[in-house]
Protein backbone atom coordinates (compact mmCIF):
# COMPACT_ATOMS: atom_id res chain seq x y z
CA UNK A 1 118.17 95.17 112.26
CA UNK A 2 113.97 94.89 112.65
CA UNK A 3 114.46 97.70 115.29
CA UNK A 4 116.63 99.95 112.35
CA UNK A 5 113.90 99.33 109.91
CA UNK A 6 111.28 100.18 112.33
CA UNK A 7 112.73 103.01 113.79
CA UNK A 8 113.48 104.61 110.01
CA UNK A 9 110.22 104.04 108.89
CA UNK A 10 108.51 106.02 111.26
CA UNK A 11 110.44 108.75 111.56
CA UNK A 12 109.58 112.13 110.74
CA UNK A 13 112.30 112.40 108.31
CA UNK A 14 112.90 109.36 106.22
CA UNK A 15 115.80 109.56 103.58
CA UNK A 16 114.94 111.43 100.37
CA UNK A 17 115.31 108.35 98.08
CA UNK A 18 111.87 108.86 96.01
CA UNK A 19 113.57 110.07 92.76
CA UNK A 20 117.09 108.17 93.28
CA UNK A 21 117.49 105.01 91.39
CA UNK A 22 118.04 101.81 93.17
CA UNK A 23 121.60 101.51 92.21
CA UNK A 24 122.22 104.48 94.16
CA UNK A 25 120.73 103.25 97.26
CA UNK A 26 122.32 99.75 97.14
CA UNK A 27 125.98 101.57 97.14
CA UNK A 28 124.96 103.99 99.74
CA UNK A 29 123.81 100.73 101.83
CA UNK A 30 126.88 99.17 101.11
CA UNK A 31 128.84 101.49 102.44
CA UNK A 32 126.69 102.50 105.58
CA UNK A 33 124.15 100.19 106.50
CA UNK A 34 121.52 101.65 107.82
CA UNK A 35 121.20 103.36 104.68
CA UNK A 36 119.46 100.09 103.83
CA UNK A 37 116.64 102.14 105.14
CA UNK A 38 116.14 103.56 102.38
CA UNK A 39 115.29 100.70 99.71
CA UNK A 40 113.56 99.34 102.65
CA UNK A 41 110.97 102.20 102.87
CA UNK A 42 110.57 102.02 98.55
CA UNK A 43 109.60 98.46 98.36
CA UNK A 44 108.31 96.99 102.65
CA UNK A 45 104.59 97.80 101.51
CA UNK A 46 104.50 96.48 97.96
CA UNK A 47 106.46 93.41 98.92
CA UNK A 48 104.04 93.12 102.32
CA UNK A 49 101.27 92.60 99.99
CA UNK A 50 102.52 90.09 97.70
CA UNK A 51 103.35 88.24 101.38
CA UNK A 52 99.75 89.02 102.50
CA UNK A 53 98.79 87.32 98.63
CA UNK A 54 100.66 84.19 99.23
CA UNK A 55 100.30 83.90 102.74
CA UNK A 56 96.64 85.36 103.55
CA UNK A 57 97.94 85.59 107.30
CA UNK A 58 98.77 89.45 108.13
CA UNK A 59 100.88 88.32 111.27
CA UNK A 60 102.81 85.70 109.16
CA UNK A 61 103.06 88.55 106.41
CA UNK A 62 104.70 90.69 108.82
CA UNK A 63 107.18 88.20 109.92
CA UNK A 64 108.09 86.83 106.25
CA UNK A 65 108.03 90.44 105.10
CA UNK A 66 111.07 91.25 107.98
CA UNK A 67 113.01 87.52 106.83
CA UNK A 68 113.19 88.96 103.30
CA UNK A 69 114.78 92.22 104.02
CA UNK A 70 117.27 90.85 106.86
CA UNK A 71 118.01 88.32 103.75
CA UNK A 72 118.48 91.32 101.40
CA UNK A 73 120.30 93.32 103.55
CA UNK A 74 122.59 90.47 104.44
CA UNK A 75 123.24 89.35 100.82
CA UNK A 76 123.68 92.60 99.51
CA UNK A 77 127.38 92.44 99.39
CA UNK A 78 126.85 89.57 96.58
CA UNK A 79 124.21 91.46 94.28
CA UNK A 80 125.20 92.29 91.56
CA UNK A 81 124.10 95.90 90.06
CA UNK A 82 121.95 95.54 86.62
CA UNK A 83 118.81 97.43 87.34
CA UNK A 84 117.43 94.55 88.73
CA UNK A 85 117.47 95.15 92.35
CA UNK A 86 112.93 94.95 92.46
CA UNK A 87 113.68 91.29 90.44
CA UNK A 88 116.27 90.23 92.94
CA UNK A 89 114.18 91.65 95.95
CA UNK A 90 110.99 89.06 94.48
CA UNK A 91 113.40 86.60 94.01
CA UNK A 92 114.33 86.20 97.82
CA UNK A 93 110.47 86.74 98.62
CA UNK A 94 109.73 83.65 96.66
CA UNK A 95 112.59 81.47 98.32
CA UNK A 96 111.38 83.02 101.75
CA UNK A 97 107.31 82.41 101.06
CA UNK A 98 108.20 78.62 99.47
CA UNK A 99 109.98 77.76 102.55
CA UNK A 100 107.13 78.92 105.14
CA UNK A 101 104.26 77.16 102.53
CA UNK A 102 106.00 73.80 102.86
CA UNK A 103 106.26 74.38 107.26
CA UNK A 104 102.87 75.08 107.62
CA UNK A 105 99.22 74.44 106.81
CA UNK A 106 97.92 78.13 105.16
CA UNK A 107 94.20 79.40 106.01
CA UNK A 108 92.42 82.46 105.47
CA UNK A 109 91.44 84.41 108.47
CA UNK A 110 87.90 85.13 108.77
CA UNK A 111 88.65 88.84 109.66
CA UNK A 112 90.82 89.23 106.42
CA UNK A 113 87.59 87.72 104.52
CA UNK A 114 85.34 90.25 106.44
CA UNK A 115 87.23 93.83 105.41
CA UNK A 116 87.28 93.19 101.79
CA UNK A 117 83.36 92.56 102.08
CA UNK A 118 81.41 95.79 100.91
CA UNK A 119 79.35 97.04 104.15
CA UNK A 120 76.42 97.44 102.32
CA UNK A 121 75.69 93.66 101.67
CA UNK A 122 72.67 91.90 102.99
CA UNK A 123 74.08 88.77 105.05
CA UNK A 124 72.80 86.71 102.43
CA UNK A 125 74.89 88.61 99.95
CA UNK A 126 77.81 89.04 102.32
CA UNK A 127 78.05 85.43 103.04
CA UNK A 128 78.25 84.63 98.93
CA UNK A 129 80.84 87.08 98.34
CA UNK A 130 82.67 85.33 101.36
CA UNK A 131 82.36 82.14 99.66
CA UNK A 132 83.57 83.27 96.11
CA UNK A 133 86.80 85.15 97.44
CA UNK A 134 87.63 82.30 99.45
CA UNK A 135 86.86 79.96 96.13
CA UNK A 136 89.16 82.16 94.21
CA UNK A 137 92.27 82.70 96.40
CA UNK A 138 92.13 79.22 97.27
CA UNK A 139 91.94 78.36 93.12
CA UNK A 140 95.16 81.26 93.13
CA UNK A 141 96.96 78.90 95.58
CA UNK A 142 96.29 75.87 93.38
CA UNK A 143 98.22 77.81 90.31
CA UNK A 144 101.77 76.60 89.22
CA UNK A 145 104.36 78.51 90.71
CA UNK A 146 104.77 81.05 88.33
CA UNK A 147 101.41 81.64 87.13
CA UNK A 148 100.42 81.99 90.73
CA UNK A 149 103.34 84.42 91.16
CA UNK A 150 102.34 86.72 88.23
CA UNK A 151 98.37 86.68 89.31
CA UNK A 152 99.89 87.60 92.74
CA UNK A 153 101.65 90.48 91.80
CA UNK A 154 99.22 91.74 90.10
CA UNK A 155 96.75 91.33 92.63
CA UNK A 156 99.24 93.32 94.71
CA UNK A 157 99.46 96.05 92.72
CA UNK A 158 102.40 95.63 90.24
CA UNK A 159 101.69 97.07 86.43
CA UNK A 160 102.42 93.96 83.36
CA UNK A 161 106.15 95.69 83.12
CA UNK A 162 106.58 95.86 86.74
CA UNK A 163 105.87 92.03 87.38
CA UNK A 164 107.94 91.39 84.09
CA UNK A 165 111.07 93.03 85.89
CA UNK A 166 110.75 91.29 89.34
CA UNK A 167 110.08 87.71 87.40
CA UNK A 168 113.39 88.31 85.26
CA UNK A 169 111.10 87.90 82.16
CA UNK A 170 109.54 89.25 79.18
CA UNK A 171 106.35 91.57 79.31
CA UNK A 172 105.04 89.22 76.60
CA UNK A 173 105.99 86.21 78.27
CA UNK A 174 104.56 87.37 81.64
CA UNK A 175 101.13 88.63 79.61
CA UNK A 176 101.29 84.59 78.18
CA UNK A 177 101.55 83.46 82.42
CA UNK A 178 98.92 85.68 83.14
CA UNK A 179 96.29 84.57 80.17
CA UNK A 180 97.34 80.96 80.87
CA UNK A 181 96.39 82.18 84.95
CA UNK A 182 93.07 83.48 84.42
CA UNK A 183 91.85 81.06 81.90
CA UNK A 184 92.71 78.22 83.98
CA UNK A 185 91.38 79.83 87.18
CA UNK A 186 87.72 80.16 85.02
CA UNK A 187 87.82 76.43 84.46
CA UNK A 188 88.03 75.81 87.87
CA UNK A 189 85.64 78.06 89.39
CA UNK A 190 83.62 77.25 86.38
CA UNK A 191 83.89 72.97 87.34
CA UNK A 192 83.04 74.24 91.26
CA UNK A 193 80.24 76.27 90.35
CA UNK A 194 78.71 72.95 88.51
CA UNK A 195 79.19 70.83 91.14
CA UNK A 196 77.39 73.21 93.49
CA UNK A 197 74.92 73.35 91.21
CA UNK A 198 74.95 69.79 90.62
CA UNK A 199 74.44 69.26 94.46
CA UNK A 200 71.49 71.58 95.15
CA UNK A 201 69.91 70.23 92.44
């Protein structure tokens, strides 16, 4: 099934599913499966992102990234259609990303640290922004479930009503997650920065 994915997604000539809404795709799928493909190619990147979020590994991305659509495509004959396929896509990713957090010990590769570092920075200046990404994902990871969920998806590129729709909740409700996210993520690096502060004193 990998091979089918990977073998769609870089052909030439992908299916023309950019303007066709889910519901269409999921019936198609049922009935043929490699037009799975197609759903596939609409959502591998944004849900490889929220992976690389959770995860900070890229290869580890990759490989929970490929357990979520086998899942997918293997439970599809038991969703349900109600507009919801994006929610019921995150909903799998979270089951799949819980279960590798609890098998293994996470870090944060030094080369992942190194490309989102601006170029330009003196090593003095690169090694602090270093320090305060790793600070902050590592506050991120320290976030109940759902907050952490909502900051991730955001972080991956998901608008308010787009996270909203792949949580199964309220735009309001997520907005409440978020605010409840970043104020309690200020505290923290807030109480580290004084500490620091406290120790070079």
């Amino acid at each position: 099934m990998v091979a089918v994915f990977t073998r769609l997604r870089h052909s030439h000539s992908p299916p023309p599913s950019g303007d066709e809404p889910d519901a269409i795709l999921v019936r198609r799928a049922l009935q043929e499966r490699e037009a799975f493909a197609a759903l596939y190619l609409r959502y591998v990147d944004e849900i490889a992102r929220f992976c690389f979020l959770r995860l900070r590994d890229e290869e580890a991305a990759r490989d929970a990234t490929q357990q979520i659509f086998a899942q997918a495509l293997a439970g599809l004959p038991r969703y349900r259609e109600s507009g919801q396929f994006r929610a019921w896509l995150y909903t799998i990713a979270r089951h799949v990303l819980a279960n590798q957090t609890r098998s293994r010990r996470l870090t944060f590769p030094l080369a992942a640290a190194e490309e989102a570092i601006d170029p330009g920075l003196t090593p003095e200046e690169t090694a602090a922004a270093s320090h305060e990404r790793d600070a902050l994902l590592a506050a991120v990871s320290r976030l109940p479930d759902d907050q952490r969920t909502a900051v991730e998806m955001r972080l991956a590129g998901r608008t308010g009503p787009e996270v909203a729709v792949a949580m199964g909740r309220s735009h309001d409700a997520v907005k409440k997650l978020q605010l409840r996210a970043l104020e309690r993520l200020r505290n923290e690096l807030r109480h580290e920065d004084d500490q620091e502060a406290r120790r070079g004193a």
